[in-house]
Protein backbone atom coordinates (compact mmCIF):
# COMPACT_ATOMS: atom_id res chain seq x y z
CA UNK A 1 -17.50 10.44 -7.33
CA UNK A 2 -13.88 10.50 -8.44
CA UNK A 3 -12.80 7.55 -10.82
CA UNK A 4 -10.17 6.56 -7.97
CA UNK A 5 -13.22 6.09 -5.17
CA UNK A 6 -14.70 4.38 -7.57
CA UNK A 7 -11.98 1.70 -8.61
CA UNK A 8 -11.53 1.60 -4.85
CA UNK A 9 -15.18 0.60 -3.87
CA UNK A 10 -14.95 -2.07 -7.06
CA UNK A 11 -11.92 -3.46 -5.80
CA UNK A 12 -13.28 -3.83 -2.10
CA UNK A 13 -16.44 -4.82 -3.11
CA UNK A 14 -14.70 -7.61 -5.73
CA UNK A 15 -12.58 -9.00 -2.60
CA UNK A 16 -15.61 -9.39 -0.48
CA UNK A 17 -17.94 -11.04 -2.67
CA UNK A 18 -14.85 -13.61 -3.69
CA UNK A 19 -14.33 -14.12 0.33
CA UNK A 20 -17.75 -14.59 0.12
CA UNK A 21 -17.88 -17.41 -2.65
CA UNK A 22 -14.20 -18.60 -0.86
CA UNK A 23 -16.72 -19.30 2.68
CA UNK A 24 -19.26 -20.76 0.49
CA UNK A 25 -17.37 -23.23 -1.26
CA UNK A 26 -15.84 -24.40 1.46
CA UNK A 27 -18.57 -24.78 3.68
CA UNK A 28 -20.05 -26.77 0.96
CA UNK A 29 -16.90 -29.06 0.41
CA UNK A 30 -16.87 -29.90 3.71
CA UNK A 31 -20.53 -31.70 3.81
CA UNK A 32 -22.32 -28.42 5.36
CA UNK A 33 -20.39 -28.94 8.37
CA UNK A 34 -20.20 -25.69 10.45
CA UNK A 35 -17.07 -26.87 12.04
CA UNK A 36 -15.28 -25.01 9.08
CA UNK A 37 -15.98 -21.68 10.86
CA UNK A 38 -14.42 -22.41 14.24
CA UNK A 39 -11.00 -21.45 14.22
CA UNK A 40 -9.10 -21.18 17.44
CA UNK A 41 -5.40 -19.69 17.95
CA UNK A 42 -4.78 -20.34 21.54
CA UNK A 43 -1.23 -19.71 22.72
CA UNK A 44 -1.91 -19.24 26.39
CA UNK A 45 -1.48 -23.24 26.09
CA UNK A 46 -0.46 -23.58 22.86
CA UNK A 47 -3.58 -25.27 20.83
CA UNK A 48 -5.03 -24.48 17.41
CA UNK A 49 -8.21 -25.40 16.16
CA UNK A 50 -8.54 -25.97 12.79
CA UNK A 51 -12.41 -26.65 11.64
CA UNK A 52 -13.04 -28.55 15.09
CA UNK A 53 -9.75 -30.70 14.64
CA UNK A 54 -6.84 -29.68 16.98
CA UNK A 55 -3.82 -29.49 15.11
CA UNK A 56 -0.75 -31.22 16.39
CA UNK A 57 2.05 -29.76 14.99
CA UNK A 58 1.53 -26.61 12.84
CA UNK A 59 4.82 -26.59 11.29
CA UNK A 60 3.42 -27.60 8.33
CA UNK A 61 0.99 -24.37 7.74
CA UNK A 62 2.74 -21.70 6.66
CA UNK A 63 -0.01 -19.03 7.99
CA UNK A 64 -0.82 -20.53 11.09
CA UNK A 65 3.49 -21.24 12.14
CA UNK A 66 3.61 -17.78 11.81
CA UNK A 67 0.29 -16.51 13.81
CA UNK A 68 1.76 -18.92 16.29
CA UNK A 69 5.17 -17.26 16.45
CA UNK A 70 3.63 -13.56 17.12
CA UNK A 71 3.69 -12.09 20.44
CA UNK A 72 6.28 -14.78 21.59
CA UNK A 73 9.84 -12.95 23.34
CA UNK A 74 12.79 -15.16 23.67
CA UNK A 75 14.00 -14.12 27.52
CA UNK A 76 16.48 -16.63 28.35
CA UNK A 77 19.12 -14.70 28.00
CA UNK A 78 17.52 -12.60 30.77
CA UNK A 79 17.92 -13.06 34.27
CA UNK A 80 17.04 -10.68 37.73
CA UNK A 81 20.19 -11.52 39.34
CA UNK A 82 22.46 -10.52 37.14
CA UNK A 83 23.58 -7.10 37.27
CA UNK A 84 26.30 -5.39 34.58
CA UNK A 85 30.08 -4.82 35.91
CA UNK A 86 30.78 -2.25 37.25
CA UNK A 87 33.22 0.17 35.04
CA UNK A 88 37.40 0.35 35.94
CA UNK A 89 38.13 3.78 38.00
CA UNK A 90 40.86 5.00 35.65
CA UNK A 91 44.08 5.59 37.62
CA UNK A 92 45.28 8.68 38.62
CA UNK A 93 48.61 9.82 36.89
């Protein structure tokens, strides 16, 4: 194995076993509650569930305020009706 596949499977393997510890000691700090894996993104009407708590406002979380703002298109500047003028003929010398 080449010295780069082999940094490469180190530095994976390093991030998953700190994600690892990262669940563990939070699932510990919060009392062995389970709650702490639920997470819920729900834009269809517009809740987020934090570790069984629904979160108000999420302003405040930088991660979540922009999960939230993904996949939303401002169209109010966009209407059926309204159809572009129509060119000026130019006039015939």
């Amino acid at each position: 194995m080449t010295s780069a596949k082999k940094i490469h499977l180190a530095v994976a393997g390093g991030l998953v076993a700190a994600g690892v510890v990262l669940a563990g000691t939070g699932f510990i700090a919060s009392g062995f509650d389970p709650a702490v894996f639920t997470t819920q993104i729900d834009m269809r009407d517009d809740t987020i569930v934090l570790g069984g708590v629904e979160v108000d406002d999420p302003t405040g979380l930088p991660l979540i305020e922009q999960l939230a703002g993904i996949g939303e298109v401002d169209t109010s500047g966009i209407t059926a009706s309204e159809s572009p003028a129509a060119p000026e003929a130019p006039t015939a010398p």
